[in-house]
Protein backbone atom coordinates (compact mmCIF):
# COMPACT_ATOMS: atom_id res chain seq x y z
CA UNK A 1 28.36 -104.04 -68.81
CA UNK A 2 29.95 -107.16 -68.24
CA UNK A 3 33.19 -107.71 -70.27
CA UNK A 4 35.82 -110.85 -71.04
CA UNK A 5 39.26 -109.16 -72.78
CA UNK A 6 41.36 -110.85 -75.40
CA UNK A 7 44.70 -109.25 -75.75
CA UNK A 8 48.15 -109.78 -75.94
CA UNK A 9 51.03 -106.83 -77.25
CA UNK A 10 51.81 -104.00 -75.43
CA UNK A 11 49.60 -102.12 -77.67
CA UNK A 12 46.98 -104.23 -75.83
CA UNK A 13 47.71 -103.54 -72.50
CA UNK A 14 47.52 -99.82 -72.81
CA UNK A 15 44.29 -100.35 -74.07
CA UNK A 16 43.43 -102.12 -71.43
CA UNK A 17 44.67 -100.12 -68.37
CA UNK A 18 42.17 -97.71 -69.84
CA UNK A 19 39.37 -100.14 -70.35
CA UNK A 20 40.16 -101.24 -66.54
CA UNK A 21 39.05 -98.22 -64.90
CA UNK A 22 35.62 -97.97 -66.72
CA UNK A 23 32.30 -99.33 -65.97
CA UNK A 24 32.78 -101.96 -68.16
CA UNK A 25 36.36 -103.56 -65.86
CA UNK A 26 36.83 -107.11 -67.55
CA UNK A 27 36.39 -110.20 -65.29
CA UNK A 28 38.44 -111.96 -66.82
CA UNK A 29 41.47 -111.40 -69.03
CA UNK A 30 42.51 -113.64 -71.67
CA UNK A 31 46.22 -113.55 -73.65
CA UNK A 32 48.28 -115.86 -75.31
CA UNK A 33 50.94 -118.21 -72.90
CA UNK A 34 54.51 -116.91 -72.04
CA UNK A 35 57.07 -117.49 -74.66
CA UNK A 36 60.75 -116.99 -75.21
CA UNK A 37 62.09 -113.42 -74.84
CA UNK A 38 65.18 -110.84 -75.59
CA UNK A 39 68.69 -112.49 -76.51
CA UNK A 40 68.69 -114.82 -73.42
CA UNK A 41 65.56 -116.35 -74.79
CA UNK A 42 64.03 -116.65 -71.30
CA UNK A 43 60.37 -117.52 -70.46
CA UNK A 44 58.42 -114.20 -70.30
CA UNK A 45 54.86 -113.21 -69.91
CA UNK A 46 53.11 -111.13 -72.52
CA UNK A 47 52.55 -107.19 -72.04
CA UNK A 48 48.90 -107.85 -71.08
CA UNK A 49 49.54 -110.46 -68.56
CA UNK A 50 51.65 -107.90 -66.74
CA UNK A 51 49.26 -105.42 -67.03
CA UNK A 52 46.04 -107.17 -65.83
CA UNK A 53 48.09 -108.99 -62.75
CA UNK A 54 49.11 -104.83 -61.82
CA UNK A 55 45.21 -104.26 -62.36
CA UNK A 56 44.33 -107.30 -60.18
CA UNK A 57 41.92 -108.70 -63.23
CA UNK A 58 41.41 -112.57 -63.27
CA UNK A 59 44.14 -113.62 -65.54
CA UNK A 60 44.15 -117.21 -67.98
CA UNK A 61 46.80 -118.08 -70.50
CA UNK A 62 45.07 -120.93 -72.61
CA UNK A 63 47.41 -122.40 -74.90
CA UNK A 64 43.87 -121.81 -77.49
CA UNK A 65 41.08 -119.49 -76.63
CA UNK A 66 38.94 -121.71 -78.98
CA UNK A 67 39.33 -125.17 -76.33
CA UNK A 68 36.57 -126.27 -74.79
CA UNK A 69 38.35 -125.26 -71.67
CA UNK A 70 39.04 -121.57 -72.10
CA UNK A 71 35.49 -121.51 -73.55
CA UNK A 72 33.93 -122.77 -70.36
CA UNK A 73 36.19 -119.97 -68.47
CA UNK A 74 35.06 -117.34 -70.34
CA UNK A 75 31.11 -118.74 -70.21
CA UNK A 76 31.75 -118.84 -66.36
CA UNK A 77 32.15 -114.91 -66.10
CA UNK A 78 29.09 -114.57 -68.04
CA UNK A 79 30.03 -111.52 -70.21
CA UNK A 80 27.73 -109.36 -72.09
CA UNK A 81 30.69 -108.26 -74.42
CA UNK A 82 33.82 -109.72 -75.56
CA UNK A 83 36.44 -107.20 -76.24
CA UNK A 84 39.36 -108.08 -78.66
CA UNK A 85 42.99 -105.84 -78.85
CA UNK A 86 45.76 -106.89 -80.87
CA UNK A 87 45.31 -111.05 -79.39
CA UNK A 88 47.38 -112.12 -82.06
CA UNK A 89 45.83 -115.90 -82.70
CA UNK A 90 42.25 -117.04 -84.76
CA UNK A 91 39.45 -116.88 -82.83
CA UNK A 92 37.32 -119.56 -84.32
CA UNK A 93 33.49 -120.96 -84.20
CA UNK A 94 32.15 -121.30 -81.88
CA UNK A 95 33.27 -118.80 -80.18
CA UNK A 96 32.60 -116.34 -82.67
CA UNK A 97 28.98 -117.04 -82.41
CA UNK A 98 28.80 -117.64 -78.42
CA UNK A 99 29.08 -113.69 -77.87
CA UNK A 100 29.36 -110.01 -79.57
CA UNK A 101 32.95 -109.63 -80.15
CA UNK A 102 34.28 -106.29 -80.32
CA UNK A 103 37.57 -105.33 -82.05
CA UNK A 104 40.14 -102.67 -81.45
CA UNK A 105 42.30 -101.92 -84.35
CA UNK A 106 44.74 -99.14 -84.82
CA UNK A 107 43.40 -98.39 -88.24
CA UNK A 108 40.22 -96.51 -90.25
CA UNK A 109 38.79 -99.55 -92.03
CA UNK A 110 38.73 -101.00 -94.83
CA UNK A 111 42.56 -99.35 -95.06
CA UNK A 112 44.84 -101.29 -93.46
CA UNK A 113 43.39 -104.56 -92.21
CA UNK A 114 45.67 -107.02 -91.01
CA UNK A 115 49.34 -107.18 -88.55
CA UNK A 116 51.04 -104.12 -88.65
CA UNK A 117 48.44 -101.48 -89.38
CA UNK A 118 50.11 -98.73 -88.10
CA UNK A 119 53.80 -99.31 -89.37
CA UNK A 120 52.22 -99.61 -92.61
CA UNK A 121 50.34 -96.00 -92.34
CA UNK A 122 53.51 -94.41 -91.73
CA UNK A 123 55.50 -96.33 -94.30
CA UNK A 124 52.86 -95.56 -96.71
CA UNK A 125 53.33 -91.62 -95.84
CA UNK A 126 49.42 -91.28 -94.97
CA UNK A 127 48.62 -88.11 -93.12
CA UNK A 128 46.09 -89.91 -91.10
CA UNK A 129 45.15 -93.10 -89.33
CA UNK A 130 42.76 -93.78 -86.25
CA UNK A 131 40.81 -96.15 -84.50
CA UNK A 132 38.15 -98.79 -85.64
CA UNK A 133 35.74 -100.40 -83.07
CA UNK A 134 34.51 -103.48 -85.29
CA UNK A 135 32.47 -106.65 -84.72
CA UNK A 136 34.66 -109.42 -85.11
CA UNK A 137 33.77 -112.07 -87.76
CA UNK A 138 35.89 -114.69 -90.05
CA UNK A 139 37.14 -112.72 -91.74
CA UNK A 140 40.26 -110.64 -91.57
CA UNK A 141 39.25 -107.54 -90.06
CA UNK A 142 36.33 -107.58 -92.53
CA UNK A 143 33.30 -107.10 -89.73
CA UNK A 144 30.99 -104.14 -89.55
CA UNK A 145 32.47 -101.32 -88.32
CA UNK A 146 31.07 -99.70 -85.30
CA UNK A 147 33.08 -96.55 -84.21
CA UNK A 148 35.87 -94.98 -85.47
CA UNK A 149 38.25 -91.96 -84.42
CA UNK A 150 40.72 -90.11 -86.30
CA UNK A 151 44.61 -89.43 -85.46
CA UNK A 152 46.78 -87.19 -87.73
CA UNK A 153 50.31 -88.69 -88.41
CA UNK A 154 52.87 -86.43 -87.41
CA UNK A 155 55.97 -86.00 -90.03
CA UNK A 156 58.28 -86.50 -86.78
CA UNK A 157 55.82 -90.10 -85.36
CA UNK A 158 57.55 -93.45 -84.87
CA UNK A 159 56.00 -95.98 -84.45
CA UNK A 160 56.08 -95.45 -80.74
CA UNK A 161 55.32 -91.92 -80.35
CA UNK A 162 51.66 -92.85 -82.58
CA UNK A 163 51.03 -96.13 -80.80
CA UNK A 164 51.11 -94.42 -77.88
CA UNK A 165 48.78 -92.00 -79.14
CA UNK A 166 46.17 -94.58 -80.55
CA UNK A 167 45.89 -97.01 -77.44
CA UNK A 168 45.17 -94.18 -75.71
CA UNK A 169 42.11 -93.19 -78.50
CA UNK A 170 41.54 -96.96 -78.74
CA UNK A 171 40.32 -97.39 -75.34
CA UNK A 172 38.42 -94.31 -74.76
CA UNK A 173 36.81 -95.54 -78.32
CA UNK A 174 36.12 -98.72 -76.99
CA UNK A 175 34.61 -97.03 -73.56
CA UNK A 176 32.42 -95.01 -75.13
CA UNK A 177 31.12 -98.00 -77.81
CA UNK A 178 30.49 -100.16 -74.58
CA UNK A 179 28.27 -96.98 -73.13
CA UNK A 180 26.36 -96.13 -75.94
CA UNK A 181 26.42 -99.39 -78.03
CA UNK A 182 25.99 -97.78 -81.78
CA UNK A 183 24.54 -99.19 -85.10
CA UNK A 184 27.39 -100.72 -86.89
CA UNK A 185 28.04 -100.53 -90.76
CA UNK A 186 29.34 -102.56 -93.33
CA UNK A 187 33.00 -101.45 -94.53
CA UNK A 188 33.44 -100.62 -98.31
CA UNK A 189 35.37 -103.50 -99.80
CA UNK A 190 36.36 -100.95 -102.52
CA UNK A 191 38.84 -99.19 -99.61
CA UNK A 192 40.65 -101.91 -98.67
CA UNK A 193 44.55 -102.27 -98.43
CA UNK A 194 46.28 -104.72 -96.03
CA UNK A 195 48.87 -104.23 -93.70
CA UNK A 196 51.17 -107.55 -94.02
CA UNK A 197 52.79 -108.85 -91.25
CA UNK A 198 56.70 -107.60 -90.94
CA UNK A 199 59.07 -109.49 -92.17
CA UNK A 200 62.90 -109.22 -92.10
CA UNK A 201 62.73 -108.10 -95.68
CA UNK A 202 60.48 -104.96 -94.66
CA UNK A 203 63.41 -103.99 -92.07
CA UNK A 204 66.34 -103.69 -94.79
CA UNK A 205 66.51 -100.24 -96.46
CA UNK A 206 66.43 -100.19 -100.14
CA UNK A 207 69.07 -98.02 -101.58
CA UNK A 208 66.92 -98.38 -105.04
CA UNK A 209 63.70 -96.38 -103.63
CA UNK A 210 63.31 -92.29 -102.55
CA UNK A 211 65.56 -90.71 -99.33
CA UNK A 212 62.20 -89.89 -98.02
CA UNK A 213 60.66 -93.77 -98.22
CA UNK A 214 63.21 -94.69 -96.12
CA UNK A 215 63.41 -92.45 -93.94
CA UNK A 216 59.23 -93.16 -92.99
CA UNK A 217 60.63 -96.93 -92.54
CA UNK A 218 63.05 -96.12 -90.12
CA UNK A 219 60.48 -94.26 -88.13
CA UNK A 220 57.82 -97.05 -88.58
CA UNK A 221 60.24 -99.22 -87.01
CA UNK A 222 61.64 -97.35 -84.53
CA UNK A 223 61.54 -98.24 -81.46
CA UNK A 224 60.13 -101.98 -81.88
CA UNK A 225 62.57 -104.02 -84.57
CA UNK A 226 64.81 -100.92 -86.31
CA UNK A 227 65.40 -101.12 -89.74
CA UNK A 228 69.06 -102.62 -91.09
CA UNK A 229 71.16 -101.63 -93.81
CA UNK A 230 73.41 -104.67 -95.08
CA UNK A 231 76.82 -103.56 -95.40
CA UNK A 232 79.74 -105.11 -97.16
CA UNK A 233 80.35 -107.80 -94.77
CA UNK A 234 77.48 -109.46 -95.03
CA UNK A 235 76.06 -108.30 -91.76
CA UNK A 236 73.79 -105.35 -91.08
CA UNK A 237 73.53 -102.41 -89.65
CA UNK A 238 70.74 -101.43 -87.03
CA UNK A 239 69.15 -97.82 -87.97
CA UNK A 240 66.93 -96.07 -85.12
CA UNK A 241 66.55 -92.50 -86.64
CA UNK A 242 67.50 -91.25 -90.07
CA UNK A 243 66.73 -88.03 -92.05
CA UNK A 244 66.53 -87.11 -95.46
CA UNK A 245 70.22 -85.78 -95.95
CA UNK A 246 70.11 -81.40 -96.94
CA UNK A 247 71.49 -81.27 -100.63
CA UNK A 248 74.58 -79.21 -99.21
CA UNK A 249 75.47 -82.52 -97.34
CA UNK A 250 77.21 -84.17 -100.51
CA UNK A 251 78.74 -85.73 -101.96
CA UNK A 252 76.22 -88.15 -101.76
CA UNK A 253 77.15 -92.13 -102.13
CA UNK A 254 75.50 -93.86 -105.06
CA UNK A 255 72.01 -95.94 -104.34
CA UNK A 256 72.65 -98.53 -101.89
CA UNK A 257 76.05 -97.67 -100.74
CA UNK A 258 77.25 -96.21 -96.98
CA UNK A 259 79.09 -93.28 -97.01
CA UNK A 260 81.41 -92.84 -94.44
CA UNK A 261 83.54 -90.09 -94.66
CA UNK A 262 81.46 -87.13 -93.49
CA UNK A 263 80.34 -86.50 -89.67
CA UNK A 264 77.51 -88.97 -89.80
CA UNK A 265 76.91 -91.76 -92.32
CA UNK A 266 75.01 -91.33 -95.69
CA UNK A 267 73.17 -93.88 -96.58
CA UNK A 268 72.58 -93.81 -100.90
CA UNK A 269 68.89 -93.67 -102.30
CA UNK A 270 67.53 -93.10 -105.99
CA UNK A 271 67.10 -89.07 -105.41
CA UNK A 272 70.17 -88.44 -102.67
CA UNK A 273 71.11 -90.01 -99.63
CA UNK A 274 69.43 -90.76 -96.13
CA UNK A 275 71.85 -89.49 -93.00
CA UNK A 276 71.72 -92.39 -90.13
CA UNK A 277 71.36 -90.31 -86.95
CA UNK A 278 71.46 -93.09 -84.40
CA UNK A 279 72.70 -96.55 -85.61
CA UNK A 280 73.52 -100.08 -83.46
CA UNK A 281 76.73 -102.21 -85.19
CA UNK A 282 76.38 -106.01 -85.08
CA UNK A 283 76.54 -107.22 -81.54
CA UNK A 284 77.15 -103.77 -79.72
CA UNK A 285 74.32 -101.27 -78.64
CA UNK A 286 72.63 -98.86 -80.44
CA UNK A 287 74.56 -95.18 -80.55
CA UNK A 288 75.19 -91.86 -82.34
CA UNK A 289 76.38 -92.18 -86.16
CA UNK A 290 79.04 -90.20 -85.58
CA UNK A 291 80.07 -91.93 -82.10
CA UNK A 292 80.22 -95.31 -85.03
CA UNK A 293 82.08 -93.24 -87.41
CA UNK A 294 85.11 -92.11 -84.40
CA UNK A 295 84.78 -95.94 -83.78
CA UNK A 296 85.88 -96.88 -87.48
CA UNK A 297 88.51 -94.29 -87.66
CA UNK A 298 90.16 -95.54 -84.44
């Protein structure tokens, strides 16, 4: 089967390398331009770009995948099947109409439509998430759904230990759709819970909520943005792994407060306290919480 790709994260790109190999190789690849990257702010090419130029797949970077331009690429390859992972811009009529448009996303619709499906799973402390193979409409994430798969969420998963897991589902999902081209259903609307797009307020730990909250935000962060605690400065601290702290580890620091006289920091929640494992100080890299502890105490 002919196929046209739309994809831009990394997420993407794993799910393409898989894709790739099939019987259904795109001929062409589509993903957003290059943009700004890292603290140097230099020009850099998206994960899929990378990935399909390794792959040797026709590559475009339309500044809109709706212009009459990339249209008239895409028409040019003649695809059968348009297949959409994590593109991260509208795709709008007429395009919508042109082809079938086939959506990969890390979730089992109707939970968790939208940006940051699987963060949200694991902040949410669900047991389970999966894969949805879905025609794409106007809607957000709202089309039939034509395959799913499931994935249990493990209570030690980051973010990058699952996403790894589910591109790798995704794609052999998507492969098998393309073979054996199933009905597709209408979602129940009475399921449905979005996942919002992150914001800088989702990355700072709340001292008023549960140890264990937190602790699932750390790991649904971890190892893309990292959560923050703000400290008494004014500027925050970067948290890559946390646990819930044993209730022999006290005394504990009241809600919202940073503990720093034991041999890791304690971090205070509502119910005890939240030990920061591996932290990164404003400006320096990431490290051990007790390595940033010896570093306060000269």
């Amino acid at each position: 089967m002919r196929t046209v790709y739309l994809g831009t994260s990394a997420f993407a790109a794993g799910v393409l390398e898989i894709l790739a190999v099939s019987a259904h190789r795109p001929g062409l690849v589509i993903t957003r331009p290059d943009r700004p990257r890292g603290r140097g702010r230099r020009l850099a090419p998206p994960p899929v770009a990378e990935r399909a130029r390794e792959l040797g797949i026709e590559l475009s970077q339309p500044e809109s995948v709706n212009d009459e331009d990339a249209r008239a690429r895409i028409a040019a390859t003649s695809p059968d099947v348009v297949c959409v992972c994590a593109f991260g811009a509208l795709i709008k009529e007429p395009l919508l109409s042109d082809y079938e448009l086939l959506n990969v996303h890390p979730s089992l619709l109707p939970r968790w439509r939208g940006a940051a499906p699987v963060q949200r799973a694991i902040m949410a402390g669900d047991e389970r998430t999966g894969v949805s193979i879905m025609r794409l409409e106007a809607g957000l994430d709202s089309g039939p759904v034509c395959a799913q798969a499931q994935e249990p969420i493990e209570p030690t998963d980051t973010y990058g230990t699952l996403a790894a897991r589910l591109e790798v589902l995704g794609g052999e999902l998507l492969v098998q759709t393309l073979d054996r081209g199933p009905p597709c259903a209408q979602q129940d609307e009475s399921g449905v819970t979005y996942a919002d797009k992150l914001t800088a307020a989702d990355r700072l730990l709340d001292g008023g909520r549960p140890a264990v909250e937190a602790e699932r935000r750390v790991r649904a962060l971890s190892p893309d943005i990292g959560a923050t605690i703000e400290l008494a400065d004014g500027t925050r601290l970067g948290v890559w792994e946390a646990r819930v702290a044993r209730a022999d580890t006290g005394p504990w620091p009241a809600p919202g407060e940073l503990s720093l006289v034991g041999p890791r920091p304690l971090f205070g929640c509502s119910d005890g306290s939240l030990e920061l494992v591996v932290v990164q100080p404003p400006g320096r890299r990431a490290m051990p919480g007790a390595d940033y502890l010896r570093g306060l105490r000269g």
